[in-house]
C-alpha atoms as a PDB file:
ATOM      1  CA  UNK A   1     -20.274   5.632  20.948  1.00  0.00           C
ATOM      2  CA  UNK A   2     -19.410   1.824  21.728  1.00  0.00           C
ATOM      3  CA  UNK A   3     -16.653   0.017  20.651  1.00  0.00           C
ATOM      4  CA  UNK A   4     -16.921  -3.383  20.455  1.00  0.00           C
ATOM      5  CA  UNK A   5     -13.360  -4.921  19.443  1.00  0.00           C
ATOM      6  CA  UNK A   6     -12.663  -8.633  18.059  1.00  0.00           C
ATOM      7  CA  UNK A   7     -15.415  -8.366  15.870  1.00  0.00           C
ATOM      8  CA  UNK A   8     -15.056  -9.651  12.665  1.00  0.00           C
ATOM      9  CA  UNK A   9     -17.551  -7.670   9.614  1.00  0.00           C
ATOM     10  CA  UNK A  10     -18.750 -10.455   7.444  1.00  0.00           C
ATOM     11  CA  UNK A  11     -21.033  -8.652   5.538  1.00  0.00           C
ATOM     12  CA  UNK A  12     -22.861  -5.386   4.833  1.00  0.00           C
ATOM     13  CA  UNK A  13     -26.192  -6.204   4.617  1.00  0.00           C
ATOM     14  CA  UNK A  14     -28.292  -4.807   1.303  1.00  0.00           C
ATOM     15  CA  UNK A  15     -32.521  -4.596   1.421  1.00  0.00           C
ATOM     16  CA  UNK A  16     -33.458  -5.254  -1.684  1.00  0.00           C
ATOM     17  CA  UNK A  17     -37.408  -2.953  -0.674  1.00  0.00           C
ATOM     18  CA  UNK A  18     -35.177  -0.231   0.127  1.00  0.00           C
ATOM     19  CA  UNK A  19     -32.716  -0.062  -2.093  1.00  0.00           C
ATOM     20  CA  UNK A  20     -29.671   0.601   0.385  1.00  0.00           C
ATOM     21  CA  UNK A  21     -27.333  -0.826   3.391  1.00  0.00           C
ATOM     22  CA  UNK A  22     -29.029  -1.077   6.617  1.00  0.00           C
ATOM     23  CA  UNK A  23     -25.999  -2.282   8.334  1.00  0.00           C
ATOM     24  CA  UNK A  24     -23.381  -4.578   8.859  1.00  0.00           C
ATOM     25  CA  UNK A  25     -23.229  -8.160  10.092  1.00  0.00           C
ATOM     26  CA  UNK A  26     -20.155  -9.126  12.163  1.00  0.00           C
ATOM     27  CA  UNK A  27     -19.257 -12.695  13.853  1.00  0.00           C
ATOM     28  CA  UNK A  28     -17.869 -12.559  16.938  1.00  0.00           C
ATOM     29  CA  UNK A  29     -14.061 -13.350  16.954  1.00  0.00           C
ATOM     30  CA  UNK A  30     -13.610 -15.166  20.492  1.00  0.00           C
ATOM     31  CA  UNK A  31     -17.584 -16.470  20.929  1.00  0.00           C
ATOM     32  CA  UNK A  32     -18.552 -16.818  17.365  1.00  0.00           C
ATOM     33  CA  UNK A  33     -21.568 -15.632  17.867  1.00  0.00           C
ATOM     34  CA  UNK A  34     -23.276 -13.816  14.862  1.00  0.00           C
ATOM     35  CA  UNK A  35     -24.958 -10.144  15.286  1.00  0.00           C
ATOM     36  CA  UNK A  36     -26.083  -7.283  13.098  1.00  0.00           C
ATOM     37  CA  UNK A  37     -26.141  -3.923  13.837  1.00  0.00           C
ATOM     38  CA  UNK A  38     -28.120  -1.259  11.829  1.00  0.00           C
ATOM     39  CA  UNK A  39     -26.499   2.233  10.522  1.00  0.00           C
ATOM     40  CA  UNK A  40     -27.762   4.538   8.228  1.00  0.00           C
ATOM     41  CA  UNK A  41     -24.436   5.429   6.377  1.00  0.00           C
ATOM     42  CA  UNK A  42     -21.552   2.472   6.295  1.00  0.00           C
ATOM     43  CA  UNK A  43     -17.815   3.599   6.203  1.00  0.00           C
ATOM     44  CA  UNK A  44     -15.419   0.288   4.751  1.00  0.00           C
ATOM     45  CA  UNK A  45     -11.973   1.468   5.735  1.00  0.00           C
ATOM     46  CA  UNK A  46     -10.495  -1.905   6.771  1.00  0.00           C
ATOM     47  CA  UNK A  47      -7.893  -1.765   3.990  1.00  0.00           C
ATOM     48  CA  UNK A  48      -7.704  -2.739   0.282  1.00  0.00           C
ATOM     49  CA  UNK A  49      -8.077  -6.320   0.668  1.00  0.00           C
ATOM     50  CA  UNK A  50     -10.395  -6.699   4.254  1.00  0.00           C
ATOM     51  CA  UNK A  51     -12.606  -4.213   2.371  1.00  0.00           C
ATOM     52  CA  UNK A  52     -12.560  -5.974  -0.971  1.00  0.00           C
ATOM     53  CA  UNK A  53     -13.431  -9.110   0.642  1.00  0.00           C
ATOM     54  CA  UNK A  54     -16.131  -7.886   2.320  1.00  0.00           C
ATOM     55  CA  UNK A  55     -17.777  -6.692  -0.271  1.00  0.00           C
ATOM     56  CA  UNK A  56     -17.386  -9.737  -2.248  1.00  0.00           C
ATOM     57  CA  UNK A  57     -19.201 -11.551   0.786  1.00  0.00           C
ATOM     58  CA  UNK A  58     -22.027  -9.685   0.438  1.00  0.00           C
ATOM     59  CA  UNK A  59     -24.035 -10.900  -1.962  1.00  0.00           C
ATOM     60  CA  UNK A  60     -28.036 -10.408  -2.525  1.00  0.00           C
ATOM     61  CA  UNK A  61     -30.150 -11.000  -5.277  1.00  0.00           C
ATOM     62  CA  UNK A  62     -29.652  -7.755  -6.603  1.00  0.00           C
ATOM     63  CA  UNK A  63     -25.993  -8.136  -6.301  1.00  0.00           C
ATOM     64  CA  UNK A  64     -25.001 -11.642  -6.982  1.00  0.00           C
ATOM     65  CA  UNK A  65     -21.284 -11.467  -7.314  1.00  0.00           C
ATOM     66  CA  UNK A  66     -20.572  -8.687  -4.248  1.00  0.00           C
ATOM     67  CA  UNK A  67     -22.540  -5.693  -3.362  1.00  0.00           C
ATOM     68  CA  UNK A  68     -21.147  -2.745  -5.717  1.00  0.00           C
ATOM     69  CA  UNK A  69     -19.504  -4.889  -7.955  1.00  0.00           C
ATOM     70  CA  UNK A  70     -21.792  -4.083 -11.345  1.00  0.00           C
ATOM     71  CA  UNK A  71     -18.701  -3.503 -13.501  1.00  0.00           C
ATOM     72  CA  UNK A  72     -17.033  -6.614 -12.511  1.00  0.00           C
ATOM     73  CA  UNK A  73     -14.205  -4.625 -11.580  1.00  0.00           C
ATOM     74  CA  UNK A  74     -14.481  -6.028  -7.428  1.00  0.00           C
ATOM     75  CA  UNK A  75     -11.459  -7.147  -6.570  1.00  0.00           C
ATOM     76  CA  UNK A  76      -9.657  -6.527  -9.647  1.00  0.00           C
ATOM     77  CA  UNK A  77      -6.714  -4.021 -10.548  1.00  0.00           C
ATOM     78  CA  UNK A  78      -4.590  -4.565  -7.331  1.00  0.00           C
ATOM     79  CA  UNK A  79      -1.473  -2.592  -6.865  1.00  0.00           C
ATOM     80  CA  UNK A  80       1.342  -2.160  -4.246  1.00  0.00           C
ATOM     81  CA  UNK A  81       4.341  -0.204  -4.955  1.00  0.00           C
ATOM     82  CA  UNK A  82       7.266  -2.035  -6.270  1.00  0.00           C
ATOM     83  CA  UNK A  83      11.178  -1.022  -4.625  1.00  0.00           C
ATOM     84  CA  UNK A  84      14.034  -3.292  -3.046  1.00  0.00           C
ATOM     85  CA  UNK A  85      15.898  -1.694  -6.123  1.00  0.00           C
ATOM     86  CA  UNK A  86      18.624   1.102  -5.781  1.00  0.00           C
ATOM     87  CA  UNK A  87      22.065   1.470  -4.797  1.00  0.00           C
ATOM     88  CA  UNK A  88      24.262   2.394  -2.100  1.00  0.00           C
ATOM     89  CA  UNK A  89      28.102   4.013  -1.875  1.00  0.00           C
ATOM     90  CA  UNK A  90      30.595   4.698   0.783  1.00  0.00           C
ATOM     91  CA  UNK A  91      32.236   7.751   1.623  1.00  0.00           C
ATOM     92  CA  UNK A  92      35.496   8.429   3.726  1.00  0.00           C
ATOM     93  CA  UNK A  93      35.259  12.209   4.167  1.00  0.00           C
ATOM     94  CA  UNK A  94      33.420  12.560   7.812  1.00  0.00           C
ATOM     95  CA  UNK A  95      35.731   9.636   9.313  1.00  0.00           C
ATOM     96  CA  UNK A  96      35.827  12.053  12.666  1.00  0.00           C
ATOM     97  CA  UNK A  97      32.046  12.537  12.777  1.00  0.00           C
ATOM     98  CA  UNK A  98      29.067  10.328  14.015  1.00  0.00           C
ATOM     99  CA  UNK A  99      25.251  10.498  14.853  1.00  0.00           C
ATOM    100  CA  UNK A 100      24.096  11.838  17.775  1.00  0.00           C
ATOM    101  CA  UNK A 101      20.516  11.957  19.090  1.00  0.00           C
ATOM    102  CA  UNK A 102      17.389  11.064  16.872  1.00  0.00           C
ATOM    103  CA  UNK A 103      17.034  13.896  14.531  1.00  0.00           C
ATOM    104  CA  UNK A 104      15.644  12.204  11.171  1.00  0.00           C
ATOM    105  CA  UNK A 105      18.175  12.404   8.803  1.00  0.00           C
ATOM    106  CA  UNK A 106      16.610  10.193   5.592  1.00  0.00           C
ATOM    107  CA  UNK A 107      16.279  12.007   2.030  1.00  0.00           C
ATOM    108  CA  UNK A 108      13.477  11.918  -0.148  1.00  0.00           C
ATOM    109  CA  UNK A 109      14.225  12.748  -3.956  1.00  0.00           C
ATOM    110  CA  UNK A 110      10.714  13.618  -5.298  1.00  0.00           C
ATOM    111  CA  UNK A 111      10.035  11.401  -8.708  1.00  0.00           C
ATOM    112  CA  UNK A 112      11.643  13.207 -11.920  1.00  0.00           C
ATOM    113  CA  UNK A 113      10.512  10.811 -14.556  1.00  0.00           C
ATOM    114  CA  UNK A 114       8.308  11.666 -17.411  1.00  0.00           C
ATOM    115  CA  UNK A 115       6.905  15.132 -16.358  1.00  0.00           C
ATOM    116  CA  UNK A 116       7.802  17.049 -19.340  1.00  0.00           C
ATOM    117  CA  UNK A 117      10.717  17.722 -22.177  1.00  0.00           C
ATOM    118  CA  UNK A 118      13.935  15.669 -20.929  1.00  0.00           C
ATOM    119  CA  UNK A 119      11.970  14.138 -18.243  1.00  0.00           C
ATOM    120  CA  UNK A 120      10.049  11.860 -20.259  1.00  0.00           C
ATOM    121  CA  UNK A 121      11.073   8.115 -21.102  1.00  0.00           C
ATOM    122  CA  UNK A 122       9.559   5.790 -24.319  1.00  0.00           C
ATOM    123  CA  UNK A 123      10.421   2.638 -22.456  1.00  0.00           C
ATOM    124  CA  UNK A 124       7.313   3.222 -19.612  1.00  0.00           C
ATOM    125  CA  UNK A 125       4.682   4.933 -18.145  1.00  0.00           C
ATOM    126  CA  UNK A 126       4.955   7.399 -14.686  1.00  0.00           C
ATOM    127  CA  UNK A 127       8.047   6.966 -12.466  1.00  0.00           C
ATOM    128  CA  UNK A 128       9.255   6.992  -9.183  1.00  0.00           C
ATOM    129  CA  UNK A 129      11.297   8.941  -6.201  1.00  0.00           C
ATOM    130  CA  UNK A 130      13.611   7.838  -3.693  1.00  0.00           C
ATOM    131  CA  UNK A 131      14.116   7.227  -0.230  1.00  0.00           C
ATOM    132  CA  UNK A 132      17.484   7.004   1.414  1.00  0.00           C
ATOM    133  CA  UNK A 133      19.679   7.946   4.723  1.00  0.00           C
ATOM    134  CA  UNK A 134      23.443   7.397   5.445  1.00  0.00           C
ATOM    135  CA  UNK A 135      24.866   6.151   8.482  1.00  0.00           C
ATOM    136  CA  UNK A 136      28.078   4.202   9.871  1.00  0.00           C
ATOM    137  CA  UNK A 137      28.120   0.780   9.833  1.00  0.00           C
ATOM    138  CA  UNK A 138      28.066  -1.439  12.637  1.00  0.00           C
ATOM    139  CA  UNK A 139      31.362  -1.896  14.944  1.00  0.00           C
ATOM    140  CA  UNK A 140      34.243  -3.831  13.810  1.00  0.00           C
ATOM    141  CA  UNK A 141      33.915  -7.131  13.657  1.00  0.00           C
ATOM    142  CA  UNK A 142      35.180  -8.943  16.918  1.00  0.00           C
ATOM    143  CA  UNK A 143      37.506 -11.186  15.054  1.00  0.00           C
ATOM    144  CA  UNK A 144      39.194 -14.588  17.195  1.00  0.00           C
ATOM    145  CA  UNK A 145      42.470 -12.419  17.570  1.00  0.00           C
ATOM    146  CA  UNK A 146      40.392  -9.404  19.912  1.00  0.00           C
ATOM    147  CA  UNK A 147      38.452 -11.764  22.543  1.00  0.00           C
ATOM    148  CA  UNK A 148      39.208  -9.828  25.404  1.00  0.00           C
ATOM    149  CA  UNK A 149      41.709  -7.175  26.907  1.00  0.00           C
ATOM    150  CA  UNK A 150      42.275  -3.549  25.677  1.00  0.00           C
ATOM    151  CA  UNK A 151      42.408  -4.582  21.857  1.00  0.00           C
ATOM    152  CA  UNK A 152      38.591  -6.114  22.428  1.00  0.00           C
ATOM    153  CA  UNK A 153      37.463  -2.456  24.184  1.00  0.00           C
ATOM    154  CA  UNK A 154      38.859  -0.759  21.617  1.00  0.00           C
ATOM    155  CA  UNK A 155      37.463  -2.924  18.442  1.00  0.00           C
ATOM    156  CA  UNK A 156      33.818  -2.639  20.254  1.00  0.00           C
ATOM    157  CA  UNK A 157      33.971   1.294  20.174  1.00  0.00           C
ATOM    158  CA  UNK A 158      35.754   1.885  16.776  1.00  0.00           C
ATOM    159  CA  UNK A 159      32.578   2.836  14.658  1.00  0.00           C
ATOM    160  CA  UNK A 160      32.456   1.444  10.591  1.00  0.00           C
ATOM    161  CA  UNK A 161      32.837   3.349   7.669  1.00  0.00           C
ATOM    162  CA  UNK A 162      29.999   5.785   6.615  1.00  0.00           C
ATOM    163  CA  UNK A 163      27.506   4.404   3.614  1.00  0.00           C
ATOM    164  CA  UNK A 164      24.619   6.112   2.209  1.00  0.00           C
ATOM    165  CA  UNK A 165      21.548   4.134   0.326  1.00  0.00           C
ATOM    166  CA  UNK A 166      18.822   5.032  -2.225  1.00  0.00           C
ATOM    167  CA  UNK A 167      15.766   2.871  -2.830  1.00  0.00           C
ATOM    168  CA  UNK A 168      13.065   3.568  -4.871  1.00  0.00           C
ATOM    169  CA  UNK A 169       9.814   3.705  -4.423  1.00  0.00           C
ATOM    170  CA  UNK A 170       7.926   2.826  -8.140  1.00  0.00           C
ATOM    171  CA  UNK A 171       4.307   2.914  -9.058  1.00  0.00           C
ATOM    172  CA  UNK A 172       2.312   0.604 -10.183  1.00  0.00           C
ATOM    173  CA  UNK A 173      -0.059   0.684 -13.222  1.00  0.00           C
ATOM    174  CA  UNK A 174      -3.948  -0.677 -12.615  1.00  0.00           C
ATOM    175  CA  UNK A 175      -4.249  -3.964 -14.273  1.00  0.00           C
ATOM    176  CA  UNK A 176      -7.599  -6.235 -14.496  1.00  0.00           C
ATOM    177  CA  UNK A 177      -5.713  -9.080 -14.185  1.00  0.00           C
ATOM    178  CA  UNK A 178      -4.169  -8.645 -11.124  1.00  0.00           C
ATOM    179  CA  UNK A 179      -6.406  -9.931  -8.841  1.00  0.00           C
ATOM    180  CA  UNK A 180      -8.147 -11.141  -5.687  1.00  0.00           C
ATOM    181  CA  UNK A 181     -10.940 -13.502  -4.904  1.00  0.00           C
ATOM    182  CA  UNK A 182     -12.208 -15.608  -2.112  1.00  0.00           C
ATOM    183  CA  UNK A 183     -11.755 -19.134  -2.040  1.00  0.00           C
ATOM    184  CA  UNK A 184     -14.914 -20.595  -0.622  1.00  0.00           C
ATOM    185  CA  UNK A 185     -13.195 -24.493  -0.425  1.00  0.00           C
ATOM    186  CA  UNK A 186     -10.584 -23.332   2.585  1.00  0.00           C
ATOM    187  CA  UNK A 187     -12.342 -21.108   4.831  1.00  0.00           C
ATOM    188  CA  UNK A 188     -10.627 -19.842   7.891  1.00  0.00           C
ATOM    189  CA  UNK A 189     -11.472 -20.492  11.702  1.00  0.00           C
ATOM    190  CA  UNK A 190     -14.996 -18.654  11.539  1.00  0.00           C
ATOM    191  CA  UNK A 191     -16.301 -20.235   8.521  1.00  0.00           C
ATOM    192  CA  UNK A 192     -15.389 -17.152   6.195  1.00  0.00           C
ATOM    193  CA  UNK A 193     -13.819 -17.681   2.584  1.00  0.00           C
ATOM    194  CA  UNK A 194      -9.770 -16.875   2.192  1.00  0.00           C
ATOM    195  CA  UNK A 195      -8.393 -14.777   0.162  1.00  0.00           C
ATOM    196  CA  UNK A 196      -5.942 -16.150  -2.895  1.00  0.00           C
ATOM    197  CA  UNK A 197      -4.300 -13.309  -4.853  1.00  0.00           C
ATOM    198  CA  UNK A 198      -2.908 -13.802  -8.645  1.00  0.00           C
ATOM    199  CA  UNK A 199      -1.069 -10.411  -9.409  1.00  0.00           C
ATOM    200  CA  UNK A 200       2.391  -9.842 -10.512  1.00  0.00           C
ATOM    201  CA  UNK A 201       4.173  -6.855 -11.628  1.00  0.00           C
ATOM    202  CA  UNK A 202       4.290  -5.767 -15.640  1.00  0.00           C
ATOM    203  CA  UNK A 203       6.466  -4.970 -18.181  1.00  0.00           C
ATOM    204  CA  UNK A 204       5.890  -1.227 -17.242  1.00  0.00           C
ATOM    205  CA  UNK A 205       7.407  -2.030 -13.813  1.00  0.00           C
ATOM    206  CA  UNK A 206      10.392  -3.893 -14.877  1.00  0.00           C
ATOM    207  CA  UNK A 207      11.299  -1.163 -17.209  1.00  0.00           C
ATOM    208  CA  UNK A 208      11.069   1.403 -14.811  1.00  0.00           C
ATOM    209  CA  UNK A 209      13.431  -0.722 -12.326  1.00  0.00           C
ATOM    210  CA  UNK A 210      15.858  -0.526 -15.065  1.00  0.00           C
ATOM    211  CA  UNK A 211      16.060   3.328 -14.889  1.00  0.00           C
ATOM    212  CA  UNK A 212      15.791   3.361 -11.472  1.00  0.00           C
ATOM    213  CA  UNK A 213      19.046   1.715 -10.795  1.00  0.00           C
ATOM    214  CA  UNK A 214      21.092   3.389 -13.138  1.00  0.00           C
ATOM    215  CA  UNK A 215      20.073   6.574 -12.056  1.00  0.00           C
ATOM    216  CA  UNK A 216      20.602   5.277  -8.222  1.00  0.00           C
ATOM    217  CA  UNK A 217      24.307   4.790  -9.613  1.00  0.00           C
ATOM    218  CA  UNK A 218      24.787   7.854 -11.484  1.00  0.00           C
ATOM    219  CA  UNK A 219      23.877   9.969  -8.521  1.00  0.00           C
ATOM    220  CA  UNK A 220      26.186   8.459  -6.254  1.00  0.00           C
ATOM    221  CA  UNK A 221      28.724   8.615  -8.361  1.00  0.00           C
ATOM    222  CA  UNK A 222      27.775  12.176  -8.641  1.00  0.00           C
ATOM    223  CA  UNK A 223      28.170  11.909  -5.240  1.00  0.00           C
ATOM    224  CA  UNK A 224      31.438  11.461  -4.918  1.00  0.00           C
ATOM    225  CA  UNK A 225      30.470   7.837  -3.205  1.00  0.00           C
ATOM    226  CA  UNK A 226      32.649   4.982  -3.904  1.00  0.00           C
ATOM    227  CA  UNK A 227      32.432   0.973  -3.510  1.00  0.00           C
ATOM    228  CA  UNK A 228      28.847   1.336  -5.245  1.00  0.00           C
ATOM    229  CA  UNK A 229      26.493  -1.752  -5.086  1.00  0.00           C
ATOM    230  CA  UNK A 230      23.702  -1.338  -6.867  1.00  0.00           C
ATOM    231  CA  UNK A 231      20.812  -4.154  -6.561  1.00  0.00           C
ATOM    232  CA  UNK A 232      17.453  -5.357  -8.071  1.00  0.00           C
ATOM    233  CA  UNK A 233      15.326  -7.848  -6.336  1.00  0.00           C
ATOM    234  CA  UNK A 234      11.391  -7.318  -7.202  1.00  0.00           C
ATOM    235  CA  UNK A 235      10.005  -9.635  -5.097  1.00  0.00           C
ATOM    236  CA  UNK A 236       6.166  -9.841  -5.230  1.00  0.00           C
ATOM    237  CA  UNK A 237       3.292  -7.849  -4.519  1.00  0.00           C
ATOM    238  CA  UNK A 238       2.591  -7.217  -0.945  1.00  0.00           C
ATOM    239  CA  UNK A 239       5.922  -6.249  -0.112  1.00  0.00           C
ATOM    240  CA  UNK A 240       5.500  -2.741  -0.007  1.00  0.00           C
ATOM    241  CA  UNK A 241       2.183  -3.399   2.030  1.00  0.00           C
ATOM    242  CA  UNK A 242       0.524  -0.562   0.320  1.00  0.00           C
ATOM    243  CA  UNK A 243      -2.108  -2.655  -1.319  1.00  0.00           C
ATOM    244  CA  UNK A 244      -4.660  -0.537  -3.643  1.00  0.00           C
ATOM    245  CA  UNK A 245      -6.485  -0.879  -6.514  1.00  0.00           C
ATOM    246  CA  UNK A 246      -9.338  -3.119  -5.456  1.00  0.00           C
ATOM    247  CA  UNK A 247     -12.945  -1.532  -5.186  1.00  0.00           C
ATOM    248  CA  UNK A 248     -11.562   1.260  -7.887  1.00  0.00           C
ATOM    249  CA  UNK A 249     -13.556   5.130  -8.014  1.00  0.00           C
ATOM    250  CA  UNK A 250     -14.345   6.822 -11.539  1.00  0.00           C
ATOM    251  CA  UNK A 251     -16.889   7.953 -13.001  1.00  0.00           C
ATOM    252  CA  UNK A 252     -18.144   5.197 -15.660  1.00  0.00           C
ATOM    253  CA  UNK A 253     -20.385   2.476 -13.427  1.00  0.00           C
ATOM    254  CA  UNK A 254     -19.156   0.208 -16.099  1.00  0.00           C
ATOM    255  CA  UNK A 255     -15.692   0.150 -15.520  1.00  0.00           C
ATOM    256  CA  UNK A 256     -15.185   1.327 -11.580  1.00  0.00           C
ATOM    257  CA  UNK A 257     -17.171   0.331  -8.584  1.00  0.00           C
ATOM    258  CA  UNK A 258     -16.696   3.878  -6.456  1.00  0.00           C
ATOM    259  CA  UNK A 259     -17.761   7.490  -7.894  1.00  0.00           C
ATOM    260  CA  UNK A 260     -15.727  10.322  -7.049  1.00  0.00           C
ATOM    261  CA  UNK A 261     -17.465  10.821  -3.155  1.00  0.00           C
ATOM    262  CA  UNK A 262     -16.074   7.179  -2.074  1.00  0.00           C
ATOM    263  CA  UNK A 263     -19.771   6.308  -2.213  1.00  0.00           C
ATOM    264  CA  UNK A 264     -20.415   2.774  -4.266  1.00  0.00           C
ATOM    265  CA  UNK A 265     -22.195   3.939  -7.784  1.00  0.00           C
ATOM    266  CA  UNK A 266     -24.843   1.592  -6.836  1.00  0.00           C
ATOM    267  CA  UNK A 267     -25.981   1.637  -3.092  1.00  0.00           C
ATOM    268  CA  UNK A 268     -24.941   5.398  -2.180  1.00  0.00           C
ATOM    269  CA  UNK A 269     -24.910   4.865   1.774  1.00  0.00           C
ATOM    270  CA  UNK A 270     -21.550   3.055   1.448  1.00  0.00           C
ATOM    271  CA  UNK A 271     -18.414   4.395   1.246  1.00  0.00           C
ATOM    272  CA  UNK A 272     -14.838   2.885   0.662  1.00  0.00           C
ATOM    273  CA  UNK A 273     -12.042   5.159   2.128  1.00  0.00           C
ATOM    274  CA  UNK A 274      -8.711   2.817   2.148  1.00  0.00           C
ATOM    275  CA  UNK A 275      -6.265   1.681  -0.699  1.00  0.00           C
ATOM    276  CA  UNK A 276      -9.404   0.055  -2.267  1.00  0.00           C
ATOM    277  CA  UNK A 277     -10.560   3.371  -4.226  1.00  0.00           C
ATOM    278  CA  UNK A 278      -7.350   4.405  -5.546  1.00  0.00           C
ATOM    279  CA  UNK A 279      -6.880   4.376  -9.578  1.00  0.00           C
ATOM    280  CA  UNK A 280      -3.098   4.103  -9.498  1.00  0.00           C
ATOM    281  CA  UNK A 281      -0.687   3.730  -6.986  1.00  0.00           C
ATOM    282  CA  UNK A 282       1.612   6.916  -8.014  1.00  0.00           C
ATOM    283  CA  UNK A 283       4.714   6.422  -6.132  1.00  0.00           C
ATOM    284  CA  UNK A 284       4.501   8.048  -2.587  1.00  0.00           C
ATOM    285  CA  UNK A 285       3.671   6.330   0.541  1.00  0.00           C
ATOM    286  CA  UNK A 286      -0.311   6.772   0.046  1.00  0.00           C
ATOM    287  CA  UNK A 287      -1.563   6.894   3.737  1.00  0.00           C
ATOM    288  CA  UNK A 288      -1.874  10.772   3.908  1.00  0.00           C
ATOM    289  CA  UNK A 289      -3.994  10.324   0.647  1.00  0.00           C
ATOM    290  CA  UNK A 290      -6.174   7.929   2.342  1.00  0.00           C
ATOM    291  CA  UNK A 291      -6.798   9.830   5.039  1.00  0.00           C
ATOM    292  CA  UNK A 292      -7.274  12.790   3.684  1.00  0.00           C
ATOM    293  CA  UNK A 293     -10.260  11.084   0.884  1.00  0.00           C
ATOM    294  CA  UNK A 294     -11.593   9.705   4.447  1.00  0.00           C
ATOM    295  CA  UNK A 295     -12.101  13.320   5.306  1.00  0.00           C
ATOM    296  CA  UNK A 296     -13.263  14.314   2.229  1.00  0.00           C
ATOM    297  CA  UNK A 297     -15.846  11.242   2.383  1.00  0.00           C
ATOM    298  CA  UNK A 298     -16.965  12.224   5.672  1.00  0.00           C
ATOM    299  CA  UNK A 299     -17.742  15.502   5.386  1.00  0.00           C
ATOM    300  CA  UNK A 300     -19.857  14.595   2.231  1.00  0.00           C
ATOM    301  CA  UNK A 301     -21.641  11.648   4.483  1.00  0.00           C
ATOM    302  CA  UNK A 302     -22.449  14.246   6.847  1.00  0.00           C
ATOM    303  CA  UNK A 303     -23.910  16.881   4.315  1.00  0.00           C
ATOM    304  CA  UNK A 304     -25.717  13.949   3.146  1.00  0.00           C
ATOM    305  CA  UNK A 305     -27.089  12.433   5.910  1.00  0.00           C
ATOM    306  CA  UNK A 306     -30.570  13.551   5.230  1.00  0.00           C
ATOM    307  CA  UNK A 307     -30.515  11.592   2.518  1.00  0.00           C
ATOM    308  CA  UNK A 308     -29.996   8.119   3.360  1.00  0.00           C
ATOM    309  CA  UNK A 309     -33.122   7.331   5.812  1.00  0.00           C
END
């Protein structure tokens, strides 16, 4: 095997005779020189937009608006999770105790929402879990009065109080509007189009926020926490840098652009194995999921091999 870094795929190229990808096409990043290099099977896994936007670069005559992209649906449905919403509490019972070492010592509360009976919630779809640790705040502040002498040594090692934090983690529906495309009038340093985005969270998502910090309050409170500040700031996508959604698997050609082996419907030696297959962004952190289709996708490509000559 070679590995030939600062290269820069551009394309996957498609022969229209043969029906398939013969290989890639990559520009050098420091040289820009151009060269192709063949490959019976193709694995994009550059991440939900790098993969996106290299499919939408490679066009042919058989696929004039991105190779794969039949349904349209290229690009299309982005997703990242939406958080930065929660709450956080003090507490003044473990004033004599403090952290030692690096044990991990978050909390994950597994999502609760609409799975059944008292679970389930009119005002939106799915839910979402949280993540949270506790800790003591940083050292007294070093006001004017304690510049130097034994008050000053003793200020710098008097620990803060102890607070605790939950923020949640929310999925994302799919959405056609939510978008990417490249932008072929401001092209970066190596001639290639950028990429604009035009996605925003949905009324789904803003609902769900809403539940999410009350219940963020209530179980403090529950708690036994005090001084709780709850807070909602949604931000945008991209945030939560788990991008998704873009080169979307199912099994309808007509509305997705992946079937259920990562393989594009249309040009079977390809597969997508990042963010760009998923169908929803469900509320976890995703990587494990993505490397665990990437598995799944390989060990099909190599049962498969055969096939793609």
């Amino acid at each position: 095997m070679t590995i030939r870094p600062h290269s820069i795929v551009c394309e996957v190229i498609y022969d229209e005779k043969l029906g398939k990808a013969t290989g890639v096409k990559i520009i050098d990043a420091e040289t820009k020189e151009v060269h192709e290099f063949k490959a019976k099977v193709i694995f994009l896994c550059a991440s939900s937009v790098a993969s996106a936007s290299i499919l939408l670069q490679s066009k042919s005559e058989r696929f004039p608006n991105g190779l794969g992209n039949d349904s349209g649906e290229l690009g299309h449905n982005l997703m990242d999770h939406h958080f930065m919403v929660g709450a956080s509490g003090t507490v003044t019972n473990f004033d004599d105790m403090y952290t030692k070492g690096r044990k991990p010592n978050g909390v994950y509360i597994p999502r609760f929402r609409n799975l059944g009976g008292d679970s389930d919630k009119k005002e939106f779809l799915r839910g979402y879990g949280f993540e949270g640790g506790a800790g003591r705040g940083k050292m007294s502040e070093i006001v004017r009065e304690l510049k130097y002498g034994k008050d000053l040594k003793e200020a710098i090692l008097k620990p803060g109080e102890w607070r605790m934090g939950i923020t949640a983690f929310c999925e994302t529906l799919p959405d056609h509007k939510n978008r990417m495309y490249l932008d072929y009038d401001k092209k970066d340093e190596w001639g290639l189009p950028t990429v604009t985005f035009d996605a925003n969270f949905g009324e789904n998502e803003l609902a769900m926020r809403k539940d999410a910090k009350e219940q963020a309050i209530k179980m403090l409170e529950a708690g036994g926490f005090k001084d709780i500040q709850a807070y909602d700031d949604i931000g945008g996508m991209g945030l939560g840098i788990h991008e998704m959604g873009t080169a979307r698997m199912g099994r309808d050609p007509k509305t997705s652009v992946l079937n259920k082996h990562n393989q594009i419907h249309a040009c079977k030696n390809v597969y997508v194995t990042d963010g760009a297959f998923m169908t929803s962004s469900a509320c976890q952190n995703p990587s494990l999921s993505y490397m665990a289709f990437t598995a799944r996708a390989a060990n099909h490509a190599a049962k498969e091999i055969k096939n793609f000559k």
